[in-house]
PDB file of N, CA and C in Angstrom:
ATOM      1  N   UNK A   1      15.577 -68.268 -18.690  1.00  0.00           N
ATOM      2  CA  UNK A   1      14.518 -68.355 -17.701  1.00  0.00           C
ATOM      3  C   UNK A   1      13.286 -67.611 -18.218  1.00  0.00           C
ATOM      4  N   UNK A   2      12.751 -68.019 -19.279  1.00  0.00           N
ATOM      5  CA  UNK A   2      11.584 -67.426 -20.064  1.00  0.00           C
ATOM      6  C   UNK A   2      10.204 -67.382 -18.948  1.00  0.00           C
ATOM      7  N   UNK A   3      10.047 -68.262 -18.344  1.00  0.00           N
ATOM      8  CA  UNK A   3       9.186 -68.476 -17.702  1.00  0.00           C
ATOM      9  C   UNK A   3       8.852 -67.167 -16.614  1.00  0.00           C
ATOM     10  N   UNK A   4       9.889 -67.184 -15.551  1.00  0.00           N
ATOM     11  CA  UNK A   4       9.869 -66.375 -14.827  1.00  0.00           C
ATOM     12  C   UNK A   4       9.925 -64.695 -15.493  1.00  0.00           C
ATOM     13  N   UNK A   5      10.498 -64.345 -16.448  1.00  0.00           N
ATOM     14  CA  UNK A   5      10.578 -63.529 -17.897  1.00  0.00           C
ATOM     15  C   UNK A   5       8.865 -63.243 -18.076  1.00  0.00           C
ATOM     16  N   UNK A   6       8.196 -63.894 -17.963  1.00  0.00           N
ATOM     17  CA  UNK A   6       6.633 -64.172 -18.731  1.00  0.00           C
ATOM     18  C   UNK A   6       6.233 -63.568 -17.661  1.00  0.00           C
ATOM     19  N   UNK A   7       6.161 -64.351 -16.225  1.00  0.00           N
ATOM     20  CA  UNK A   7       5.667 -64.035 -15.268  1.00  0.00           C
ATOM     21  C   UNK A   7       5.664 -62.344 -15.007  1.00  0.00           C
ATOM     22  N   UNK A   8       6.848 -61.913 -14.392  1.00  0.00           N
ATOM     23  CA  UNK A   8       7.108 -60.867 -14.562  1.00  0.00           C
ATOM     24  C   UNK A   8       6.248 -59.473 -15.524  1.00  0.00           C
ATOM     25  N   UNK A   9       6.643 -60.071 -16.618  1.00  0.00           N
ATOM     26  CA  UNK A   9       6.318 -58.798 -17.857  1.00  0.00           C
ATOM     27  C   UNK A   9       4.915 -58.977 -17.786  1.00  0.00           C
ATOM     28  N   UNK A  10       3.497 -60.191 -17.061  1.00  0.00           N
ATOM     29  CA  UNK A  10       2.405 -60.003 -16.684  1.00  0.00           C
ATOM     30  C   UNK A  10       1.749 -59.691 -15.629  1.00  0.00           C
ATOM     31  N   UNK A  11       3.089 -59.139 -14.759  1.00  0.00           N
ATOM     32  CA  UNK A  11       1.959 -58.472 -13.676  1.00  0.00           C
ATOM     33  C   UNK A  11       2.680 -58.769 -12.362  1.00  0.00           C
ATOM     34  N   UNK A  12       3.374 -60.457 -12.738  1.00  0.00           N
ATOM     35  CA  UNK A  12       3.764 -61.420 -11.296  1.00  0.00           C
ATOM     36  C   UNK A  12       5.083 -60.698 -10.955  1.00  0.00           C
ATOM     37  N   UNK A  13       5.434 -61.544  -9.655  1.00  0.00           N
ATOM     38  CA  UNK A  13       6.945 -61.288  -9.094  1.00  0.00           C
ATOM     39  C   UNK A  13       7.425 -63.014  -8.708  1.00  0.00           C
ATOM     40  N   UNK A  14       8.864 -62.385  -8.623  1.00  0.00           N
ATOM     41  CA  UNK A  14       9.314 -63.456  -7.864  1.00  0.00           C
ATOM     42  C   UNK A  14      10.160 -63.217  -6.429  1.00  0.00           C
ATOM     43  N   UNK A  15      10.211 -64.053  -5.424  1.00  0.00           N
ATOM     44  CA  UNK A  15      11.206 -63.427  -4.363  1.00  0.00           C
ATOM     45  C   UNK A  15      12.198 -64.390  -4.443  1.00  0.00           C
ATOM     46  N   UNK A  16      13.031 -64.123  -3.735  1.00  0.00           N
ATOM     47  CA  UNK A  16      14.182 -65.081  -3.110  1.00  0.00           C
ATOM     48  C   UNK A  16      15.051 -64.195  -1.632  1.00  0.00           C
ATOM     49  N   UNK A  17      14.847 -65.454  -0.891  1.00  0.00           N
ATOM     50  CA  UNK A  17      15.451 -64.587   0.666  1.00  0.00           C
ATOM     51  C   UNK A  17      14.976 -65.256   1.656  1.00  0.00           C
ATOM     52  N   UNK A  18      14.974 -65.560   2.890  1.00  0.00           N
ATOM     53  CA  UNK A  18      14.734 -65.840   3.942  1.00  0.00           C
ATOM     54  C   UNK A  18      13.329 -65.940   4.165  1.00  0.00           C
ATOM     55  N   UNK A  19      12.320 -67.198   4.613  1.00  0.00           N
ATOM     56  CA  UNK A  19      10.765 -67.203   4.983  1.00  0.00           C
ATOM     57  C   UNK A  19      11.102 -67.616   6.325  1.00  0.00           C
ATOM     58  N   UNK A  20      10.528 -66.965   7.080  1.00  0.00           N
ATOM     59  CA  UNK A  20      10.791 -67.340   8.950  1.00  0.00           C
ATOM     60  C   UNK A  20      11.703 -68.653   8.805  1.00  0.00           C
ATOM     61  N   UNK A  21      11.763 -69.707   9.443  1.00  0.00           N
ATOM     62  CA  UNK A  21      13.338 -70.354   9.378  1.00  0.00           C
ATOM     63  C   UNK A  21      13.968 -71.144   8.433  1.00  0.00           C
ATOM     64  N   UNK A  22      13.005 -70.315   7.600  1.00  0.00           N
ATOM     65  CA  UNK A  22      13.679 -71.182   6.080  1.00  0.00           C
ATOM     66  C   UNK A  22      14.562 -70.499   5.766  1.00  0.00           C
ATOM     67  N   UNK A  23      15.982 -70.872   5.224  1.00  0.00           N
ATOM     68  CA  UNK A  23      17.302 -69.851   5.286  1.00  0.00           C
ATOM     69  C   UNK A  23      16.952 -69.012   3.830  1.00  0.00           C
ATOM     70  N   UNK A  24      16.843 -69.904   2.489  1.00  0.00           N
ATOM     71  CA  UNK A  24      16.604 -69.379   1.477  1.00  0.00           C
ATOM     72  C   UNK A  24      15.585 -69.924   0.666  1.00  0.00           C
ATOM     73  N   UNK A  25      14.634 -68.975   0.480  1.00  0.00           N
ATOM     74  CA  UNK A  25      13.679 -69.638  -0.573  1.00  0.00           C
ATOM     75  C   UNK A  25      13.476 -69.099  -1.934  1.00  0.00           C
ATOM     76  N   UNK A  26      12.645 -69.400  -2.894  1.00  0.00           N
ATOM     77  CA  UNK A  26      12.172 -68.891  -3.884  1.00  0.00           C
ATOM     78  C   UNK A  26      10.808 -69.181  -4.250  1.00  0.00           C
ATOM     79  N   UNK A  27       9.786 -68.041  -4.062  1.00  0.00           N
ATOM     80  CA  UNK A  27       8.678 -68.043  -4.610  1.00  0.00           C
ATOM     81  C   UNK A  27       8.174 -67.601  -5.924  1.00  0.00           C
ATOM     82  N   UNK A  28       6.990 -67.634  -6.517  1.00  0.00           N
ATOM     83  CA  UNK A  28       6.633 -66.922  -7.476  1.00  0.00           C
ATOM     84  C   UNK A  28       5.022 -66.490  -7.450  1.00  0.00           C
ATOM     85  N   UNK A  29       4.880 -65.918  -7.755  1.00  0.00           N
ATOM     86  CA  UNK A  29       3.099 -65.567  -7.523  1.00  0.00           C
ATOM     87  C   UNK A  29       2.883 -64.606  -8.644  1.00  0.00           C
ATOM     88  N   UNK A  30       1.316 -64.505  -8.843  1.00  0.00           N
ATOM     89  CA  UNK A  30       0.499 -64.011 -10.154  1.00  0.00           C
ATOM     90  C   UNK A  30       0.071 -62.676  -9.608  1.00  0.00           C
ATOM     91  N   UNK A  31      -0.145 -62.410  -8.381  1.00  0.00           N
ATOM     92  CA  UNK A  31      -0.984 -61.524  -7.872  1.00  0.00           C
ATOM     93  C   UNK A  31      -2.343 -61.637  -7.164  1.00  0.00           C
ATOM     94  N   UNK A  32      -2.446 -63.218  -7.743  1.00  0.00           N
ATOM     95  CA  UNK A  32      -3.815 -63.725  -6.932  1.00  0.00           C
ATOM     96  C   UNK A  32      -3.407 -65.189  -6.500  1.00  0.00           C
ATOM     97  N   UNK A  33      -2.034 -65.603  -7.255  1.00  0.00           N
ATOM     98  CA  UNK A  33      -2.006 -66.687  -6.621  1.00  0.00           C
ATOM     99  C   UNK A  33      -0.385 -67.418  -6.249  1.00  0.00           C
ATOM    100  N   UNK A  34       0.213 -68.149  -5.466  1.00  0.00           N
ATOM    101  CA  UNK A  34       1.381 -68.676  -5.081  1.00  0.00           C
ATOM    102  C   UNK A  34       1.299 -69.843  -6.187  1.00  0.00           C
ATOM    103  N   UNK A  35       2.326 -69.301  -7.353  1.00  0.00           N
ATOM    104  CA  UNK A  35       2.475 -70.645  -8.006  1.00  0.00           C
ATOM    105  C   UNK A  35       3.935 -71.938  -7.727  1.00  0.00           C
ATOM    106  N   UNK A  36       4.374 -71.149  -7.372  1.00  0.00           N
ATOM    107  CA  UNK A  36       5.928 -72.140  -6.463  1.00  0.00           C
ATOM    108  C   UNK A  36       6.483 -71.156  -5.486  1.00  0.00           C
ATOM    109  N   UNK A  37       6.397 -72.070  -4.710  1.00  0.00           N
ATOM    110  CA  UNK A  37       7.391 -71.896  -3.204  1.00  0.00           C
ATOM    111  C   UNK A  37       8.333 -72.951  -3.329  1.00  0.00           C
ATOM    112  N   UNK A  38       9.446 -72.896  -3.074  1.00  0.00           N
ATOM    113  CA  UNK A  38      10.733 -73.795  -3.418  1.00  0.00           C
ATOM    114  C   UNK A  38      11.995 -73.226  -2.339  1.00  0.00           C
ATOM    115  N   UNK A  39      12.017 -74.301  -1.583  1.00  0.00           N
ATOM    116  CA  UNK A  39      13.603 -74.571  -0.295  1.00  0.00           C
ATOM    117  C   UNK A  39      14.670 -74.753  -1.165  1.00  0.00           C
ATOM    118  N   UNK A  40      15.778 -74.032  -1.051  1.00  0.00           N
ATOM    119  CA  UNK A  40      17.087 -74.103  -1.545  1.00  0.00           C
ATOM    120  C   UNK A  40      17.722 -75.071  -1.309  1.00  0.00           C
ATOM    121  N   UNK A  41      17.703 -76.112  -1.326  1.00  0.00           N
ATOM    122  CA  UNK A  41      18.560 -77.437  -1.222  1.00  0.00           C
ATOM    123  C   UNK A  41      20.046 -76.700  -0.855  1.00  0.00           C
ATOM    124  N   UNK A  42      20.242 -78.117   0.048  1.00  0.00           N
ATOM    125  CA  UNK A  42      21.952 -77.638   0.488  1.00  0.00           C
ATOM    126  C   UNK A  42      22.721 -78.288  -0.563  1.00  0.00           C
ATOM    127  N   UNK A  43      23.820 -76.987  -0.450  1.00  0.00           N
ATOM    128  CA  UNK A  43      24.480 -76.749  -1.835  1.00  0.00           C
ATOM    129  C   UNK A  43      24.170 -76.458  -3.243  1.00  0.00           C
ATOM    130  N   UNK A  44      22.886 -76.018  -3.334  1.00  0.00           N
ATOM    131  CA  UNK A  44      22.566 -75.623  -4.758  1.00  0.00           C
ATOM    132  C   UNK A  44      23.041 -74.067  -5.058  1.00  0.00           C
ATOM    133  N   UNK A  45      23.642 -73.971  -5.906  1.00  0.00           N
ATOM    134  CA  UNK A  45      23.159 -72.665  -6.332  1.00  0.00           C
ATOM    135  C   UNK A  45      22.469 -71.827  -6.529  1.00  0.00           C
ATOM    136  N   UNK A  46      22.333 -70.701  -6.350  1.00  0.00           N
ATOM    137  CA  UNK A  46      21.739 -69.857  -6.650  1.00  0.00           C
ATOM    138  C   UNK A  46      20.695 -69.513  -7.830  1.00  0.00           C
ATOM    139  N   UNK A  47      21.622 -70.209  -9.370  1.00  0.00           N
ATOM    140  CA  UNK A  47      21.035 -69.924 -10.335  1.00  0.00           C
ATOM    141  C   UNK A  47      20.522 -71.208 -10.557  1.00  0.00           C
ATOM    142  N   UNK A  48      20.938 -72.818 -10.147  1.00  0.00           N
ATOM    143  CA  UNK A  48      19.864 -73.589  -9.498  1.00  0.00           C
ATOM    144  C   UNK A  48      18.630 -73.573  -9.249  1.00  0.00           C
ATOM    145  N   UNK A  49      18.563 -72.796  -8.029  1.00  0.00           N
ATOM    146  CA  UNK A  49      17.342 -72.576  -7.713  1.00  0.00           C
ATOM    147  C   UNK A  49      16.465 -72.022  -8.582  1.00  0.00           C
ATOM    148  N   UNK A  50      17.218 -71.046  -9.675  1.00  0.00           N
ATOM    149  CA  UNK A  50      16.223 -69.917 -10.215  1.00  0.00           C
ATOM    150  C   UNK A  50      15.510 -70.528 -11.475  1.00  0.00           C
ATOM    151  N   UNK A  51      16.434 -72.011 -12.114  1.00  0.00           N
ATOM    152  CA  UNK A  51      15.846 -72.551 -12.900  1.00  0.00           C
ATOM    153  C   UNK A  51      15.341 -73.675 -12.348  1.00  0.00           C
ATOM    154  N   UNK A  52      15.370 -73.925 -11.240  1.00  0.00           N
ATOM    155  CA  UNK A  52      13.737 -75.269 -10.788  1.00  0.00           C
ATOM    156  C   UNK A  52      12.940 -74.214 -10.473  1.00  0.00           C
ATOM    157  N   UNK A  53      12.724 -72.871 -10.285  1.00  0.00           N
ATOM    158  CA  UNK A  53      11.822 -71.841 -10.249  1.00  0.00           C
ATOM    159  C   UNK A  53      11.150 -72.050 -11.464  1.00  0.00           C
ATOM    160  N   UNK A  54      11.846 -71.941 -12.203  1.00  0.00           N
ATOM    161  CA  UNK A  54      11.299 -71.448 -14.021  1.00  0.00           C
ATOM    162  C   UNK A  54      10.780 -72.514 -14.613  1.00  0.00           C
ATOM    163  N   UNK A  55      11.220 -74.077 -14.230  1.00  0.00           N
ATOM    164  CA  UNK A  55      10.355 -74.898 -14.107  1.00  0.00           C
ATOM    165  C   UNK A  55       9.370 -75.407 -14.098  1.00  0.00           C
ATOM    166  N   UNK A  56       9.196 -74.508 -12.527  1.00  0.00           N
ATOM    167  CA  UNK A  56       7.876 -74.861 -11.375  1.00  0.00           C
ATOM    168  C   UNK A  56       6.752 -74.418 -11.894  1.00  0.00           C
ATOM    169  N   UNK A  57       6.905 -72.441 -12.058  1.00  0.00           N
ATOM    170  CA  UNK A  57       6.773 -71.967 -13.126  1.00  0.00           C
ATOM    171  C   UNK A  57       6.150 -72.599 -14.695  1.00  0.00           C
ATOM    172  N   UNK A  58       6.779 -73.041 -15.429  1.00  0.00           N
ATOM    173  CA  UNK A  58       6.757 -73.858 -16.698  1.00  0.00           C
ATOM    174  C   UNK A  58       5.325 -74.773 -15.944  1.00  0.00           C
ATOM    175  N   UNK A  59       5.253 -75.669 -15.253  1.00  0.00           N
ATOM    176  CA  UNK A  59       4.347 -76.679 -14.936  1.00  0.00           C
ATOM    177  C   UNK A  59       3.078 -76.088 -14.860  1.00  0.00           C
ATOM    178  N   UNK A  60       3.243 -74.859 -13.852  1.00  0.00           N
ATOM    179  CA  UNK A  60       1.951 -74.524 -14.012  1.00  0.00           C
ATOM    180  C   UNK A  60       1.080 -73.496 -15.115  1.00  0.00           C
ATOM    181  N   UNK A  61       2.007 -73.076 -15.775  1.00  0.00           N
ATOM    182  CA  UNK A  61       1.262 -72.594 -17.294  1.00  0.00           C
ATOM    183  C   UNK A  61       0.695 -73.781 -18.016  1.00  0.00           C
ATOM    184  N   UNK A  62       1.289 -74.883 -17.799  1.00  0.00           N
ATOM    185  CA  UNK A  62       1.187 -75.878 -18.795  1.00  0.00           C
ATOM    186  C   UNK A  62      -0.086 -77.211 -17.819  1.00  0.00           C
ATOM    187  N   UNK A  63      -0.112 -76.834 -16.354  1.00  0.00           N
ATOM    188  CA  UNK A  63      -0.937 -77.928 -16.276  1.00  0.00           C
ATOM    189  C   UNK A  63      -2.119 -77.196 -15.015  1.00  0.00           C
ATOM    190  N   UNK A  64      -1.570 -76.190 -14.410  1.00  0.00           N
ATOM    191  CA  UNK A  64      -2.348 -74.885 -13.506  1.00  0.00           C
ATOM    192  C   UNK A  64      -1.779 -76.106 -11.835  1.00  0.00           C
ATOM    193  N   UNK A  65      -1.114 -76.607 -12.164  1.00  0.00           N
ATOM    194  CA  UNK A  65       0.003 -77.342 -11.169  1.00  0.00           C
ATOM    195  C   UNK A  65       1.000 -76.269 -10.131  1.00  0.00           C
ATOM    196  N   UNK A  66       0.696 -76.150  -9.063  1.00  0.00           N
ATOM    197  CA  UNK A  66       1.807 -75.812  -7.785  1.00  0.00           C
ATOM    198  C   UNK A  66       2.278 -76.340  -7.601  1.00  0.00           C
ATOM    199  N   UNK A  67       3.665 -75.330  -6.962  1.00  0.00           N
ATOM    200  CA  UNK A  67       4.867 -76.272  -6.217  1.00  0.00           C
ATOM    201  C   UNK A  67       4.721 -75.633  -4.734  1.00  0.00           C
ATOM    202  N   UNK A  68       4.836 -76.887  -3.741  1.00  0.00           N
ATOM    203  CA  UNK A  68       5.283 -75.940  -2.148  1.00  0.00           C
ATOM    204  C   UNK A  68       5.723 -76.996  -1.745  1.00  0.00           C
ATOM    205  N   UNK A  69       7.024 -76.437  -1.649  1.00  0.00           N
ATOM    206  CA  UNK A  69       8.273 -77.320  -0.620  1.00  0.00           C
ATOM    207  C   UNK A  69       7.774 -76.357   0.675  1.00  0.00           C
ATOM    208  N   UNK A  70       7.401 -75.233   1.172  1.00  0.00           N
ATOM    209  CA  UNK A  70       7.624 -74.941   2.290  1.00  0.00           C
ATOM    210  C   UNK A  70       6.101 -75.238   3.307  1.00  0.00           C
ATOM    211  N   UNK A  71       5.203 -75.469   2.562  1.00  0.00           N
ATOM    212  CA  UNK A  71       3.936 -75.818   3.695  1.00  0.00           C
ATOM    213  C   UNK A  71       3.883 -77.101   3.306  1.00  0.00           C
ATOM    214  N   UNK A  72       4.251 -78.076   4.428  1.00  0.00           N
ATOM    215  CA  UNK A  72       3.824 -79.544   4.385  1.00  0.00           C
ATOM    216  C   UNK A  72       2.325 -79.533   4.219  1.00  0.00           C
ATOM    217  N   UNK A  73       2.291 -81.218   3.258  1.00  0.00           N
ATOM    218  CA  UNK A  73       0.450 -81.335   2.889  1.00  0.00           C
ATOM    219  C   UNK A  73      -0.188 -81.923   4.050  1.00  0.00           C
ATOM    220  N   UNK A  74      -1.041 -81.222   4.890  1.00  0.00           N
ATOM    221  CA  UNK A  74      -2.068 -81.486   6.097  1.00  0.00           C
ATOM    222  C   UNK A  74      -2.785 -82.766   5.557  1.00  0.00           C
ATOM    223  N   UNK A  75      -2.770 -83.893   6.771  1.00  0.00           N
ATOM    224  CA  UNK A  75      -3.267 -84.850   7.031  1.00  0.00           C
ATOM    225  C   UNK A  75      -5.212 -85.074   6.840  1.00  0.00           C
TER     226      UNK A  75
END
């Protein structure tokens, strides 16, 4: 999980845990910005999740691309 690895050692974090009634999520952010928010699919794993994180992650070094499964896109 280099990605999230990168993130990290520059400054960012990542969470994973409960967003109001979302049971489990995983975010990642820079410090100025939300680069993936990601819903735990039922039945995924844990470490699942942590690599469509690292992913999500991956996309946006490579294209300045977000992920958000948890705020639907307004009409």
């Amino acid at each position: 999980m280099k990605n999230i690895e990168t993130l990290i050692e520059d400054g960012g974090d990542i969470t994973v845990g409960a967003i109001g009634p979302i049971e489990c999520a995983a975010t990642a952010a820079d410090g100025h910005n939300a680069l993936a928010m990601l819903v735990r699919r039922d039945g995924e794993t844990l470490n699942a999740l942590l690599r469509r994180l690292d992913r999500a992650i991956a996309r946006y070094y490579d294209t300045g691309e977000t992920t958000d499964e948890i705020n639907p896109p307004s009409d």
